[in-house]
N, C-alpha and C. Protein backbone atom coordinates (compact mmCIF):
# COMPACT_ATOMS: atom_id res chain seq x y z
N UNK A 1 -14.46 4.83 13.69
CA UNK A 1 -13.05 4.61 13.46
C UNK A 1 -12.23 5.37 14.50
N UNK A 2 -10.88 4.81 14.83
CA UNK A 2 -10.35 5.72 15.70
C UNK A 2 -8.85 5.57 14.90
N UNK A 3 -8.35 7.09 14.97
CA UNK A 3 -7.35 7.72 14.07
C UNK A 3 -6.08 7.88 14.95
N UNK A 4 -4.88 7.29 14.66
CA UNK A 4 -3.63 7.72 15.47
C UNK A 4 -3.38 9.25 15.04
N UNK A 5 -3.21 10.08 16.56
CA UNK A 5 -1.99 11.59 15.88
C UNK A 5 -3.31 12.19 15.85
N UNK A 6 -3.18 13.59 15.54
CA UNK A 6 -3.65 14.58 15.72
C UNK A 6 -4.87 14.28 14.28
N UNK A 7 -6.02 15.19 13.73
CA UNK A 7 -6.79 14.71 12.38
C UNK A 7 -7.34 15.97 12.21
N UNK A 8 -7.48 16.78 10.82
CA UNK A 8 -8.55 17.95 11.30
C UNK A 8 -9.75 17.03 11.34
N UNK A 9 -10.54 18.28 11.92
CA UNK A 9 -11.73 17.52 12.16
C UNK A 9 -12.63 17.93 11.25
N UNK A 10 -12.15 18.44 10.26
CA UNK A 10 -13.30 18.48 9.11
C UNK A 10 -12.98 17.68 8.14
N UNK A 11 -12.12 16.77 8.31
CA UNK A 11 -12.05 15.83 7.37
C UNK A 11 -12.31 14.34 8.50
N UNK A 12 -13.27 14.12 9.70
CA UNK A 12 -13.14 12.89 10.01
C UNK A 12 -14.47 11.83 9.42
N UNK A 13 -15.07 12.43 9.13
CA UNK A 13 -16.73 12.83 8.70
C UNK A 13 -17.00 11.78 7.04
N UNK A 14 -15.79 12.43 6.08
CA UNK A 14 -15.68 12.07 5.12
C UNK A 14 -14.49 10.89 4.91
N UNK A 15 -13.48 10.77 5.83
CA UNK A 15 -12.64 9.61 6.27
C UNK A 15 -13.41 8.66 6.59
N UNK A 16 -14.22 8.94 7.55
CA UNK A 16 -15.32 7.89 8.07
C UNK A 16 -15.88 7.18 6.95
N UNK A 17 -16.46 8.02 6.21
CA UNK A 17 -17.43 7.34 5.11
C UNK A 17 -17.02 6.44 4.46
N UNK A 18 -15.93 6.99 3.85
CA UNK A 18 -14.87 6.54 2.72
C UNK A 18 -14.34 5.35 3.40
N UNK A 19 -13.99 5.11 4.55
CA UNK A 19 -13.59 3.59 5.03
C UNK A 19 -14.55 2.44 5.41
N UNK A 20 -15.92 2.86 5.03
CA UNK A 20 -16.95 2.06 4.80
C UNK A 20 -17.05 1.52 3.65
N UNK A 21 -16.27 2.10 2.81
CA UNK A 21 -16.66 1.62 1.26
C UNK A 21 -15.95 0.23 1.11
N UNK A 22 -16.33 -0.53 0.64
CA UNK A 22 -15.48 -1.93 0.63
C UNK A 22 -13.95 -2.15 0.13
N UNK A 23 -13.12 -2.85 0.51
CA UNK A 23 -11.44 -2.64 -0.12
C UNK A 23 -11.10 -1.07 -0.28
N UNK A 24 -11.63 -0.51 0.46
CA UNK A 24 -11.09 1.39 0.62
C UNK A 24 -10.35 1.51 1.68
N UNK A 25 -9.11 2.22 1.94
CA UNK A 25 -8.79 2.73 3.70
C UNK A 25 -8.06 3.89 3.21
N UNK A 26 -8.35 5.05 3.95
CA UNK A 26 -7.70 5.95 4.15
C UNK A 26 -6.77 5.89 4.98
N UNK A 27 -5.86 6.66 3.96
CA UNK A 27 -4.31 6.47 4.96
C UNK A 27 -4.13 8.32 5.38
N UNK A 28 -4.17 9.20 4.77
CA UNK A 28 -4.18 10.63 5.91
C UNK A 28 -4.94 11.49 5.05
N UNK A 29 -4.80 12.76 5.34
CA UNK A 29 -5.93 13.94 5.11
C UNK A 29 -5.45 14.84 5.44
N UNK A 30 -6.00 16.26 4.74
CA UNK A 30 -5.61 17.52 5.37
C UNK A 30 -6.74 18.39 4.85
N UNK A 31 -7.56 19.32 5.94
CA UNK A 31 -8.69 20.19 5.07
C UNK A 31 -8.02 21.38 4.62
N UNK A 32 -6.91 21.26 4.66
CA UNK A 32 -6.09 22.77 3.64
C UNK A 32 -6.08 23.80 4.48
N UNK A 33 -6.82 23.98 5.11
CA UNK A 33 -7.22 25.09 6.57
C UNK A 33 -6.87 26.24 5.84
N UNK A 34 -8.01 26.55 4.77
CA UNK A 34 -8.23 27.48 4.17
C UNK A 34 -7.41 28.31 3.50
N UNK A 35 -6.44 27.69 2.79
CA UNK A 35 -4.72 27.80 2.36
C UNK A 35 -4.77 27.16 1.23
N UNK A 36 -4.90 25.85 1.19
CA UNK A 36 -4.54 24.52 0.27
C UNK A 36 -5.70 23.82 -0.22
N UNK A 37 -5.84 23.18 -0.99
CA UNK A 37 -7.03 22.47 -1.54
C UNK A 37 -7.12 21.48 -0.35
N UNK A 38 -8.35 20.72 -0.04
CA UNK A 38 -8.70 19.44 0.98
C UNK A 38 -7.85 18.33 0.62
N UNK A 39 -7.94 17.53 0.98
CA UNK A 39 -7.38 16.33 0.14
C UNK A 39 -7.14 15.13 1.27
N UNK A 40 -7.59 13.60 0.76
CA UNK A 40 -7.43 12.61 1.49
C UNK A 40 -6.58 11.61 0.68
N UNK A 41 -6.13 10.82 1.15
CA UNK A 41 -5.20 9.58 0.44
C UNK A 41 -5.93 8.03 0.91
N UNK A 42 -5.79 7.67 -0.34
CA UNK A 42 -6.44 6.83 -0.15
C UNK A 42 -6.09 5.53 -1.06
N UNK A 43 -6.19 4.19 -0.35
CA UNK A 43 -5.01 2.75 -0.78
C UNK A 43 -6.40 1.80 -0.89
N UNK A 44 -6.20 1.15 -2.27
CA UNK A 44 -7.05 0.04 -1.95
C UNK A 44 -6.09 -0.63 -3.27
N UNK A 45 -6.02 -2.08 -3.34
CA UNK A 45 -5.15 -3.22 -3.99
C UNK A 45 -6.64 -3.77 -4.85
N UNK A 46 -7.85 -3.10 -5.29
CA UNK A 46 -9.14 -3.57 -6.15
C UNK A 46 -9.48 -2.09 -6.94
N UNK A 47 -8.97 -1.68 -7.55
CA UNK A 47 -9.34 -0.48 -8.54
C UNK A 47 -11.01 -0.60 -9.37
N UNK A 48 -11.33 -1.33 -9.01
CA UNK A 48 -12.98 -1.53 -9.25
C UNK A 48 -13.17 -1.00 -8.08
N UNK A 49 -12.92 -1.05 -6.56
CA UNK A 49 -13.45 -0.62 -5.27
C UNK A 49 -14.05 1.11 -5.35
N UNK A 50 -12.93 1.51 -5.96
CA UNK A 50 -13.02 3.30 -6.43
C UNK A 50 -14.53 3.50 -6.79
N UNK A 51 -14.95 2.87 -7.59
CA UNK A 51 -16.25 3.38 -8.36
C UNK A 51 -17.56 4.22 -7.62
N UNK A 52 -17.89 3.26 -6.50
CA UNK A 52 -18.53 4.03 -5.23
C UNK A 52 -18.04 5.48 -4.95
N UNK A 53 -16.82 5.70 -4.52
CA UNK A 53 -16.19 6.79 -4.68
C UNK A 53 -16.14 7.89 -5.49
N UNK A 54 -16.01 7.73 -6.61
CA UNK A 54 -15.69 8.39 -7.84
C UNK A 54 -17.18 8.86 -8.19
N UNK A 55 -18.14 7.60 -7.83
CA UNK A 55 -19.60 8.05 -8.06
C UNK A 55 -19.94 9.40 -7.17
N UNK A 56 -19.88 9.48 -5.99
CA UNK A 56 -20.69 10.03 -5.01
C UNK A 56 -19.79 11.65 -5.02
N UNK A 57 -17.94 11.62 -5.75
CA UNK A 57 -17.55 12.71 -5.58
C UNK A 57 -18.35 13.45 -6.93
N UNK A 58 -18.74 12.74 -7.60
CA UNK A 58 -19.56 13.20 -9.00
C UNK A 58 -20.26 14.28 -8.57
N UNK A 59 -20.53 15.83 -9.15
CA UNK A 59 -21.11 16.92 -9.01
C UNK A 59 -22.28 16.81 -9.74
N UNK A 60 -22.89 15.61 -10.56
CA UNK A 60 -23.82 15.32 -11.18
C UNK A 60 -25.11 14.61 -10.18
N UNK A 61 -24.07 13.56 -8.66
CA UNK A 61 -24.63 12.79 -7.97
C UNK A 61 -25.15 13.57 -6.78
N UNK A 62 -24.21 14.69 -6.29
CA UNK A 62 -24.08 15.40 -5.01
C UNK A 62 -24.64 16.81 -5.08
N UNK A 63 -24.23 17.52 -6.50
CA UNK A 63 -24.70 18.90 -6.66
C UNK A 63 -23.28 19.41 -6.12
N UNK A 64 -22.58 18.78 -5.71
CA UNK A 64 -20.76 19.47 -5.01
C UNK A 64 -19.86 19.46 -6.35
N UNK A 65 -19.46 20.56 -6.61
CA UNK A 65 -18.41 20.77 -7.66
C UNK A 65 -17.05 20.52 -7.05
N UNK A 66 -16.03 20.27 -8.04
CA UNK A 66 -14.97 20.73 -7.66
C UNK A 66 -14.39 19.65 -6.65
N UNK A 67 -14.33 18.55 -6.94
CA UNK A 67 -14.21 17.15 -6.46
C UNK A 67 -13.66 15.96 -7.38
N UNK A 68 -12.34 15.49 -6.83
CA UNK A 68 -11.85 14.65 -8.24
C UNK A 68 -10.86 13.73 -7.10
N UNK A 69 -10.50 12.53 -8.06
CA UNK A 69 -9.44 11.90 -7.26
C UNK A 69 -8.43 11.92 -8.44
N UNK A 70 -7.16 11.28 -8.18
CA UNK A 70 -5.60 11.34 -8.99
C UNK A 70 -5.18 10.18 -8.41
N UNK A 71 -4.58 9.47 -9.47
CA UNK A 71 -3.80 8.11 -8.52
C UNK A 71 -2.53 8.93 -9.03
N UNK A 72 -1.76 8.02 -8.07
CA UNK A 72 -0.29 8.91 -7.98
C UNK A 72 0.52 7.74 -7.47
N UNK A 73 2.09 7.79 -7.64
CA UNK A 73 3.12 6.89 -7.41
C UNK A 73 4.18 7.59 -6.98
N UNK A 74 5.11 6.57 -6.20
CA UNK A 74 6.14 7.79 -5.87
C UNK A 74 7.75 7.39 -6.83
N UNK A 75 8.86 7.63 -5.86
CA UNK A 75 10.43 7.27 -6.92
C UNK A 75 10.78 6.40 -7.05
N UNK A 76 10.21 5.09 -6.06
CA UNK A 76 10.17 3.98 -6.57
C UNK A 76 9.30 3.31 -7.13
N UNK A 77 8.30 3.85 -7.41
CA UNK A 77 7.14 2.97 -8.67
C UNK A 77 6.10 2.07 -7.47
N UNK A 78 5.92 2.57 -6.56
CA UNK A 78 4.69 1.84 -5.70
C UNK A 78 3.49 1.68 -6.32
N UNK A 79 3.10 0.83 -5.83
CA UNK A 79 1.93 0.41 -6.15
C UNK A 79 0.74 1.95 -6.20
N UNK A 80 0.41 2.25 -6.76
CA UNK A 80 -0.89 3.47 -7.25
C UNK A 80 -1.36 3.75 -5.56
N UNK A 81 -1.20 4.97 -5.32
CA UNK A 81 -2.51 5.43 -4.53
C UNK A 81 -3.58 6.37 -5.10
N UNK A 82 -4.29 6.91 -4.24
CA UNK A 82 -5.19 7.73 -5.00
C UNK A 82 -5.17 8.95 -3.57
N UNK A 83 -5.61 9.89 -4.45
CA UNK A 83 -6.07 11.14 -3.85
C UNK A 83 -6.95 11.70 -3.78
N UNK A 84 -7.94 11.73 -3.15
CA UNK A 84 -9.04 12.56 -3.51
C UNK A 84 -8.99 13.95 -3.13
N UNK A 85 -9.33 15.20 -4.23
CA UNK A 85 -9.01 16.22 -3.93
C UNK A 85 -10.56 16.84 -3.92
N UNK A 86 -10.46 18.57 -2.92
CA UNK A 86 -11.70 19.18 -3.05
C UNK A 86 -11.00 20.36 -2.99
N UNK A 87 -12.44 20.90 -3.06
CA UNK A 87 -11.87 22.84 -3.17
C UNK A 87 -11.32 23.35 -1.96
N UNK A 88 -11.24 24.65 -1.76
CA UNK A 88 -10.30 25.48 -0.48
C UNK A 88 -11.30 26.19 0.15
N UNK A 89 -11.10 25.82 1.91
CA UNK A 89 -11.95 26.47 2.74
C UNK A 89 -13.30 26.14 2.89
N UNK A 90 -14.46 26.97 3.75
CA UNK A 90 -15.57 26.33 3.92
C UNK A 90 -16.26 25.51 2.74
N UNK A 91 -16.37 25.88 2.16
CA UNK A 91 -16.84 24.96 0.56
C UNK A 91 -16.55 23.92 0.86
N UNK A 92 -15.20 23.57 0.92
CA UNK A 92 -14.49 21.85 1.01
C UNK A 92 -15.26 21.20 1.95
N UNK A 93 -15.45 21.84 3.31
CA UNK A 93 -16.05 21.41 4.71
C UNK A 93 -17.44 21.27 4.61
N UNK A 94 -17.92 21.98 4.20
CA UNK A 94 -19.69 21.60 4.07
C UNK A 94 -19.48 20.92 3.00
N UNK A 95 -19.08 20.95 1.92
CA UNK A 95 -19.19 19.72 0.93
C UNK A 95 -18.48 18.08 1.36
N UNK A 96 -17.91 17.98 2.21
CA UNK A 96 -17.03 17.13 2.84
C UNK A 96 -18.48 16.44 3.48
N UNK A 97 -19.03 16.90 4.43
CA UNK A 97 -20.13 16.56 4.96
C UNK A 97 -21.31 16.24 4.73
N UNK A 98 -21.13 16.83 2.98
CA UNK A 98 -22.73 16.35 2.45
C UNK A 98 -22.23 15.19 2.02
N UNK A 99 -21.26 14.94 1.04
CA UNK A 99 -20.81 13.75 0.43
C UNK A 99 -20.76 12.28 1.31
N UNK A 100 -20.08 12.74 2.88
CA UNK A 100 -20.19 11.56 3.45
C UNK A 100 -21.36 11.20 4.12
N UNK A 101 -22.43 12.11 3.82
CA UNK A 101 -23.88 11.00 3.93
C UNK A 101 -24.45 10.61 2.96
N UNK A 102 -24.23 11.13 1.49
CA UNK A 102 -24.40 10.43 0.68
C UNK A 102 -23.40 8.67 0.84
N UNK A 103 -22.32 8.98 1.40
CA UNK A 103 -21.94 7.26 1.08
C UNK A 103 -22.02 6.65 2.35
N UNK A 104 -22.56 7.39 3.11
CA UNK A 104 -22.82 6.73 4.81
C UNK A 104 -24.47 5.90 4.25
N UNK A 105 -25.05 7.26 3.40
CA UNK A 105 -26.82 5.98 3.09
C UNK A 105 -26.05 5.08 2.00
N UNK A 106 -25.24 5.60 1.24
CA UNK A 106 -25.36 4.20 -0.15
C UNK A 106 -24.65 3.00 1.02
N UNK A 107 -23.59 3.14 1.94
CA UNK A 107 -23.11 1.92 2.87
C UNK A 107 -23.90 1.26 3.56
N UNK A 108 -24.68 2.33 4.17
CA UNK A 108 -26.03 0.88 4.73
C UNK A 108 -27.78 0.95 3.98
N UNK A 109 -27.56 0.96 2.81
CA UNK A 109 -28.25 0.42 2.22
C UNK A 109 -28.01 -0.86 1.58
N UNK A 110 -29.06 -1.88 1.61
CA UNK A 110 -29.18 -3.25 1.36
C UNK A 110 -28.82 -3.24 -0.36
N UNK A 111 -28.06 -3.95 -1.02
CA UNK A 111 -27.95 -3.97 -2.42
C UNK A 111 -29.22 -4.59 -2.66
């Protein structure tokens, strides 16, 4: 993928992944830079598409805690986005990186 504007780069890894997933696109990101929780945004118009997602941030699937998404709207009532949030600092970043090979193998694996 190639990203307009500046990106941290510990979130391109898990952007990547996540826009493999079918009807998924990430729209921006920030790894908190050891301040703020991680967090990516993320638009898809198929709320079944999430599930892949929601699976792999699972701490049951990954062994990574501390991983959730939030749909959210803004003052005029838009259509739902979602957020996926992670913890603060290196944690977020090595867990960022395990997760997106978990959905880099579930993406090219054959159903």
């Amino acid at each position: 993928m190639e990203y307009d504007g500046v990106m941290d780069t510990e979130c391109v890894a898990l952007c990547d992944a996540i826009n493999q997933l079918p009807d998924i696109q990430t729209t921006s990101s920030c790894c908190g830079h050891g301040r703020d929780r991680y967090l990516i945004s993320v638009h898809t118009t198929r709320i079944a598409a999430l599930a892949p997602l929601l699976y792999w941030l699972d701490a049951c699937h990954t062994g990574r805690r501390g991983w959730h998404v939030e749909a959210r709207t803004d003052c005029s009532m838009c259509y739902p986005y979602f957020i996926v949030f992670g913890p603060t600092g290196s944690q977020a970043y090595d867990d960022a990186e395990h997760i997106a090979g978990h959905i880099r193998e579930y993406c090219n694996t054959p159903p």
